[in-house]
N, C-alpha and C. Protein backbone atom coordinates (compact mmCIF):
# COMPACT_ATOMS: atom_id res chain seq x y z
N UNK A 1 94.77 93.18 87.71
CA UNK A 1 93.66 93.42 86.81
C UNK A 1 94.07 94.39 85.72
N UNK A 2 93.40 94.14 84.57
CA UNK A 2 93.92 94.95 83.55
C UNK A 2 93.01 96.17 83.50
N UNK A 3 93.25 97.41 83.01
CA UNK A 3 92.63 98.60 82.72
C UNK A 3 91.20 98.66 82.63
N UNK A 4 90.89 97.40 81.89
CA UNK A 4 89.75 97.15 80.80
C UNK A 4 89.01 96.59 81.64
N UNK A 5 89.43 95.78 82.01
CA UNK A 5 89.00 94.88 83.24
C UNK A 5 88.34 95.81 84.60
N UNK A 6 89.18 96.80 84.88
CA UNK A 6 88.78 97.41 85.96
C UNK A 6 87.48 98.10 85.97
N UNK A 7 87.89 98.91 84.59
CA UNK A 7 86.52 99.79 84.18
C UNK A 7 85.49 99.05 83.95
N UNK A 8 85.45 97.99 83.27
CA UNK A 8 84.11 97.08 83.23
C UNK A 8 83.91 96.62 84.73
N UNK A 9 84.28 96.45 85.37
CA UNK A 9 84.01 96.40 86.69
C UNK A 9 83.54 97.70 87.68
N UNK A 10 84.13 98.63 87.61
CA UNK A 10 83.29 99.99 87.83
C UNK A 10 81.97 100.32 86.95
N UNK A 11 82.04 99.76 85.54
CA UNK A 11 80.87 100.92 85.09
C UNK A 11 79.65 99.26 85.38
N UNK A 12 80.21 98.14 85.31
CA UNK A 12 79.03 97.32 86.31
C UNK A 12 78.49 97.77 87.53
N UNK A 13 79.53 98.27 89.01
CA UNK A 13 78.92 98.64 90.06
C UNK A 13 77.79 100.09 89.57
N UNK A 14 78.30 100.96 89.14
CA UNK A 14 77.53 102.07 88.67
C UNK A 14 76.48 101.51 87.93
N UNK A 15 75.85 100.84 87.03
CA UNK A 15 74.86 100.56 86.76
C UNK A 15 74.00 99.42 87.37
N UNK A 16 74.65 98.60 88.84
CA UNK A 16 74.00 98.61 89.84
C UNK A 16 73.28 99.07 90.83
N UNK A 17 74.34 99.98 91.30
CA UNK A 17 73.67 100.93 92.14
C UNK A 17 72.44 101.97 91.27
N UNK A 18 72.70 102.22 89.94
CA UNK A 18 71.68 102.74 89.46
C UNK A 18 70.26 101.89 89.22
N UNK A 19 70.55 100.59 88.92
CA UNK A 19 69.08 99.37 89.15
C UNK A 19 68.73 99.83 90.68
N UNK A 20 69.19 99.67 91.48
CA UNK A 20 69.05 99.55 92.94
C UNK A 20 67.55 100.87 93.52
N UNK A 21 68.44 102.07 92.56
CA UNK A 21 67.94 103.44 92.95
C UNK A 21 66.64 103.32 91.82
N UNK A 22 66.65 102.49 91.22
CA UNK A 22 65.01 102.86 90.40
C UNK A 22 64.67 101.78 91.18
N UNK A 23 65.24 100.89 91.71
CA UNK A 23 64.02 99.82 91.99
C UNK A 23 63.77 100.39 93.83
N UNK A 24 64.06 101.32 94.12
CA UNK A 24 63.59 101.86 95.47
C UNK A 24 63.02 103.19 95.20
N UNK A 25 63.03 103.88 94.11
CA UNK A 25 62.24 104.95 93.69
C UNK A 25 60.65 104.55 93.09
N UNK A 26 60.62 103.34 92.45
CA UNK A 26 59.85 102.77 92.12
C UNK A 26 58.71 101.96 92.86
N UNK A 27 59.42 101.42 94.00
CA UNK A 27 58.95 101.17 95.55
C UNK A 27 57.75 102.08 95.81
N UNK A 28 58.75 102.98 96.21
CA UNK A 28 58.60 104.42 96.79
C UNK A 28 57.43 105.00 95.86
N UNK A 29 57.04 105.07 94.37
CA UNK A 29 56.05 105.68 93.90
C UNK A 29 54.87 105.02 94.10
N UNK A 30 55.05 103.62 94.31
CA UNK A 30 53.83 102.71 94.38
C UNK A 30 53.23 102.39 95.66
N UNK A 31 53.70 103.29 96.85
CA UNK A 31 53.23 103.33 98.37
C UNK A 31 52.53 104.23 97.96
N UNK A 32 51.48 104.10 98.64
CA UNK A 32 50.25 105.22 99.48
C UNK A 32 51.06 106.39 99.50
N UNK A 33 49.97 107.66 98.72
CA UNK A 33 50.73 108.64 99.31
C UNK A 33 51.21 109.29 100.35
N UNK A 34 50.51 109.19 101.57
CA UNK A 34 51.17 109.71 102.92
C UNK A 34 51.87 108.58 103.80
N UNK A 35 52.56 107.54 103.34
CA UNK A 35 53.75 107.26 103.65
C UNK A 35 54.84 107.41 102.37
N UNK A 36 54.51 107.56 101.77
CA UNK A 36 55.74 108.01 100.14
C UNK A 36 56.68 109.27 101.11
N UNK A 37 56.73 109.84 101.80
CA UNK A 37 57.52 111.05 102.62
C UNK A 37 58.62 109.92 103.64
N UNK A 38 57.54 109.23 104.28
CA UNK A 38 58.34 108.14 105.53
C UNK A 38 58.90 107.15 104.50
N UNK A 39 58.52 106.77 103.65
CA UNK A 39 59.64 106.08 102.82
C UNK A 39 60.68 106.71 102.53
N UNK A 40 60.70 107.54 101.79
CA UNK A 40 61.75 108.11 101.30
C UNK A 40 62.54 108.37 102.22
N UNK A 41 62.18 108.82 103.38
CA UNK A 41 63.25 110.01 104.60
C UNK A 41 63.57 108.12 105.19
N UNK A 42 63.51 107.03 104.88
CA UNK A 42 63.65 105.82 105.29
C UNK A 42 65.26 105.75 104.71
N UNK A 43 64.53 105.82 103.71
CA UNK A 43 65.35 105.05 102.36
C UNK A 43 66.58 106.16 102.36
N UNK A 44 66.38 107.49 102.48
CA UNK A 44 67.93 108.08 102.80
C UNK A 44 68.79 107.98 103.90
N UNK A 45 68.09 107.84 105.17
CA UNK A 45 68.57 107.82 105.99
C UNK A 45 69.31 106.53 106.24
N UNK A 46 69.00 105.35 105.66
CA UNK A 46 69.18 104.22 105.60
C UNK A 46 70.94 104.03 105.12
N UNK A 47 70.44 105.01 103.78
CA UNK A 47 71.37 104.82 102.39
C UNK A 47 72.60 105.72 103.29
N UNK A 48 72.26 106.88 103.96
CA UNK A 48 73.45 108.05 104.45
C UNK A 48 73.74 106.40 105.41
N UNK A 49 73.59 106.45 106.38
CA UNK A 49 74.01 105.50 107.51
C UNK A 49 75.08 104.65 106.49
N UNK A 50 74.72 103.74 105.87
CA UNK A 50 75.48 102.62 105.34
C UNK A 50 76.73 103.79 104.79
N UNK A 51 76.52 104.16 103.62
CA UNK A 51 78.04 105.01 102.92
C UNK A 51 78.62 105.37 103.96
N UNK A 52 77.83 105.95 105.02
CA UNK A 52 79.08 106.77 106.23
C UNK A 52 80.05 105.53 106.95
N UNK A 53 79.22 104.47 107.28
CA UNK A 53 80.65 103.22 107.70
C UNK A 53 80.73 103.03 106.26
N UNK A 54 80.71 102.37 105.30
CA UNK A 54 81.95 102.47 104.02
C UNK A 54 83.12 103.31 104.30
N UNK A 55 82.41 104.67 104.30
CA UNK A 55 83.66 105.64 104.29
C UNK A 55 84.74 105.49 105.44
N UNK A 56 84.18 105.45 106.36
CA UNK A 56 85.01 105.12 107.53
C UNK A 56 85.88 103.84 107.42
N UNK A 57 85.53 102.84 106.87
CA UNK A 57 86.53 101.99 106.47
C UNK A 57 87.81 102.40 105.24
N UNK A 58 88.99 102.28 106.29
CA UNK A 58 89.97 102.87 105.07
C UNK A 58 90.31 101.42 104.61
N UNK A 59 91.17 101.29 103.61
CA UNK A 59 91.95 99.72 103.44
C UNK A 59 93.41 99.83 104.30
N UNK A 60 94.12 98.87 105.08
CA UNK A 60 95.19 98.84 105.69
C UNK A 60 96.33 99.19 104.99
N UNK A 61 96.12 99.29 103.68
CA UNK A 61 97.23 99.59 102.84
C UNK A 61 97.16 101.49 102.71
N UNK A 62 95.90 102.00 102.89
CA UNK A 62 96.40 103.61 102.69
C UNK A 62 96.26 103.89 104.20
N UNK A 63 96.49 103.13 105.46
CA UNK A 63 96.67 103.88 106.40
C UNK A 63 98.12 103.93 106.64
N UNK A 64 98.19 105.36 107.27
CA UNK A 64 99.66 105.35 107.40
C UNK A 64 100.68 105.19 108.90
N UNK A 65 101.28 103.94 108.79
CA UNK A 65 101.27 103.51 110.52
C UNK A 65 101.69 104.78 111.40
N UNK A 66 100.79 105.60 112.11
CA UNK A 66 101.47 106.43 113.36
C UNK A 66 102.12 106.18 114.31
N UNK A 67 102.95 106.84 114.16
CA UNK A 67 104.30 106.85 115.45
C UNK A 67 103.15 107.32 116.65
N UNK A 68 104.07 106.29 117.68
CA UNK A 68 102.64 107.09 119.22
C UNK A 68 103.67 108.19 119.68
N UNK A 69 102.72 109.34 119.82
CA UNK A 69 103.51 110.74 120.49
C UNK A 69 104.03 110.54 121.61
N UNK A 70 105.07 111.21 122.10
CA UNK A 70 106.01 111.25 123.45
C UNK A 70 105.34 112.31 123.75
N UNK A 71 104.50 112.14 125.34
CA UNK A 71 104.19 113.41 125.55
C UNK A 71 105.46 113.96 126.62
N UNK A 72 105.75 115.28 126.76
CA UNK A 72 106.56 115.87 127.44
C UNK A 72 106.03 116.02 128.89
N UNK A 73 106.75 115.88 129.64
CA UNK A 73 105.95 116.25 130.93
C UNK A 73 106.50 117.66 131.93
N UNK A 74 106.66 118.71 130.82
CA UNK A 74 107.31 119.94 130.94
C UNK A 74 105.54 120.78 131.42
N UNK A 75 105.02 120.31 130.57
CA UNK A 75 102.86 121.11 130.82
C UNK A 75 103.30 120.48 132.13
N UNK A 76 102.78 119.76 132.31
CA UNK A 76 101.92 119.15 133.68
C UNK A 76 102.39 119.28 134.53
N UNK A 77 104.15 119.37 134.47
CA UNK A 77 104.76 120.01 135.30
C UNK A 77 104.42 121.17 136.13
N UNK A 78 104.33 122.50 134.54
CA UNK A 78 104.06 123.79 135.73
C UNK A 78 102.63 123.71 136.32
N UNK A 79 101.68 123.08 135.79
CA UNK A 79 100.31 122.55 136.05
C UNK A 79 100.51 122.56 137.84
N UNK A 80 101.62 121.38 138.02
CA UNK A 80 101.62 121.05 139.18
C UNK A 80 102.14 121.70 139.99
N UNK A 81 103.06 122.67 140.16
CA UNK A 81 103.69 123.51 140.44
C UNK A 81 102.92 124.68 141.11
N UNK A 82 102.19 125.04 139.90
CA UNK A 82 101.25 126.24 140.23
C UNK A 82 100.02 125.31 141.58
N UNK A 83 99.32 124.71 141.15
CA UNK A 83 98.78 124.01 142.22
C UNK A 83 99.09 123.77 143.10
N UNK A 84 100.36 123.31 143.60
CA UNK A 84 100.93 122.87 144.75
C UNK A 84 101.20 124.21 145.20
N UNK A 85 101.87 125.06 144.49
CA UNK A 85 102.50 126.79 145.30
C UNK A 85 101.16 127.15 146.25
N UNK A 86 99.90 126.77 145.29
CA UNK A 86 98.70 128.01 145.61
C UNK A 86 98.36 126.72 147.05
N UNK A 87 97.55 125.13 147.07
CA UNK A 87 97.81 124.78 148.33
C UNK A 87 98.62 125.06 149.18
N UNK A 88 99.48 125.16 148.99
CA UNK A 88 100.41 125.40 150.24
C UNK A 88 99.93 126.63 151.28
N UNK A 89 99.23 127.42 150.80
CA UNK A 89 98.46 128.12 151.58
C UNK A 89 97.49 127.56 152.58
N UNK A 90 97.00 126.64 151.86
CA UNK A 90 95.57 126.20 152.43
C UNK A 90 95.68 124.62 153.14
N UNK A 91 96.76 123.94 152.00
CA UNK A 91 97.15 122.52 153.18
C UNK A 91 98.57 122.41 152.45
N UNK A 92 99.36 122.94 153.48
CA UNK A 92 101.10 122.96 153.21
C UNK A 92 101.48 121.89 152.88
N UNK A 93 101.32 120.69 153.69
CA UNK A 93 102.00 119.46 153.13
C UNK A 93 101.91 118.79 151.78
N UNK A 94 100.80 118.80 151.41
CA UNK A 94 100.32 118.28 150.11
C UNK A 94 100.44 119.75 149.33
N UNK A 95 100.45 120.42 149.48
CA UNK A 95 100.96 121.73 148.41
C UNK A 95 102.08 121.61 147.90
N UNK A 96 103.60 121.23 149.24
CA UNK A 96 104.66 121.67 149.07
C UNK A 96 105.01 120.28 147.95
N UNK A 97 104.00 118.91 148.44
CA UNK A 97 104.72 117.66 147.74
C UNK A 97 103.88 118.12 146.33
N UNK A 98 103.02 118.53 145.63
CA UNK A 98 102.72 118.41 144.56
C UNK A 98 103.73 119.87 144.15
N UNK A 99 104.34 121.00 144.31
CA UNK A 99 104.99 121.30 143.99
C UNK A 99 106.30 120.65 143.81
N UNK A 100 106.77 119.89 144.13
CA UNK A 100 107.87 119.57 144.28
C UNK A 100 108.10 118.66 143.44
N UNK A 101 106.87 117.71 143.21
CA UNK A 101 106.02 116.72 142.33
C UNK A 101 106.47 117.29 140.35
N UNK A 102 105.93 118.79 140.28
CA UNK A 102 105.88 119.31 139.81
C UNK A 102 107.45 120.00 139.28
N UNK A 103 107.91 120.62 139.85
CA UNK A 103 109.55 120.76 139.88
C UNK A 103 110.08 119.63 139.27
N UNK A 104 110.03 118.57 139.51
CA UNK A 104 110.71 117.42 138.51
C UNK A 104 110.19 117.25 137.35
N UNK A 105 108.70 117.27 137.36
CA UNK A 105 108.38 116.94 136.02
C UNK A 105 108.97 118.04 135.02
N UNK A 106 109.04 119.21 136.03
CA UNK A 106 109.73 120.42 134.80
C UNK A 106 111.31 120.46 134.14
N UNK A 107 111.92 119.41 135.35
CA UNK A 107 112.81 119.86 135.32
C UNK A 107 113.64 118.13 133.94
N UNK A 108 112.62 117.58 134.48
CA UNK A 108 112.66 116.22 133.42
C UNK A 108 112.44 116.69 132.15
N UNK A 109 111.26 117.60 132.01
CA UNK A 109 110.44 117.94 130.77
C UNK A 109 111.96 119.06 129.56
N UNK A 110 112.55 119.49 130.64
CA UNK A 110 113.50 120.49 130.19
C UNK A 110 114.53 119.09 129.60
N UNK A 111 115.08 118.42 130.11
CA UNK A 111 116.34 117.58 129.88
C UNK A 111 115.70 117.09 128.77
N UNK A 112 114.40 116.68 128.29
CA UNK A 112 114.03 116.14 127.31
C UNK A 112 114.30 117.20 126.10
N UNK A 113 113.32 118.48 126.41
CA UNK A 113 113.21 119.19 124.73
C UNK A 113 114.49 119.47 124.84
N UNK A 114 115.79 119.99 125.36
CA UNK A 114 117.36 120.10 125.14
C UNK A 114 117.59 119.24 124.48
N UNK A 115 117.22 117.81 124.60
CA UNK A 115 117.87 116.79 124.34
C UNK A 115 117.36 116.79 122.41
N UNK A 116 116.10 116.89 122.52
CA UNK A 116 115.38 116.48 121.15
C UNK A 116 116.30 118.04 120.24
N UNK A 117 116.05 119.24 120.83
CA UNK A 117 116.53 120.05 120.01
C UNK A 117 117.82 120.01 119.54
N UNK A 118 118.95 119.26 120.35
CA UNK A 118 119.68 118.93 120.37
C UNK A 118 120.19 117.81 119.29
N UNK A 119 119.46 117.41 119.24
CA UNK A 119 119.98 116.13 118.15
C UNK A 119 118.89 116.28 117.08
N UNK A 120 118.38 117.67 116.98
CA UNK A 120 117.87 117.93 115.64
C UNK A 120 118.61 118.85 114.31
């Protein structure tokens, strides 16, 4: 599309949406006065709702494809660790295996960030 082209095409939508807004203000003056309030709080709430999905629609062309995150499993590790140490008081077996559970994930979680810092 050419320049010219575009803008006549914008300053058309803009003097649509401006018909639109007198011909619902205009509505709106010619109701009874004690619904002229419930119209209006209609007619915005209506108008907010719609623009907010517009907005929420991006076009596929300005999204920008995200990489999916690697989560580390170095957290959940000591997560588990600490949990399992403190059962082990209270039910040893399942304490000692979620510690232990835990110990690998830390010890996995470590070989990973070495690795990433490493080849940064």
């Amino acid at each position: 599309m050419e320049p010219n082209a575009a803008n006549a095409d914008e300053v058309r939508s803009e003097e649509q949406v401006e018909h639109l807004v007198t011909d619902i203000s205009r509505i709106i003056r010619a109701a009874q006065p004690e619904k002229r309030a419930g119209l209006k709080e209609l007619a915005e709430t209506l108008l907010h709702e719609e623009v907010a999905t517009i907005a929420d629609e991006a076009p596929e062309a300005q999204r920008a494809p995200q990489r999916p995150r690697r989560m580390n499993p170095l957290a959940p590790g000591i997560l588990l660790m600490i949990l399992g140490l403190g059962l082990m008081l209270i039910i040893p077996l399942i304490g000692v295996t979620l510690a232990v559970i835990g110990l690998i994930l830390v010890v996995w979680g470590g070989v990973i960030s070495g690795l990433r810092k490493g080849a940064a």
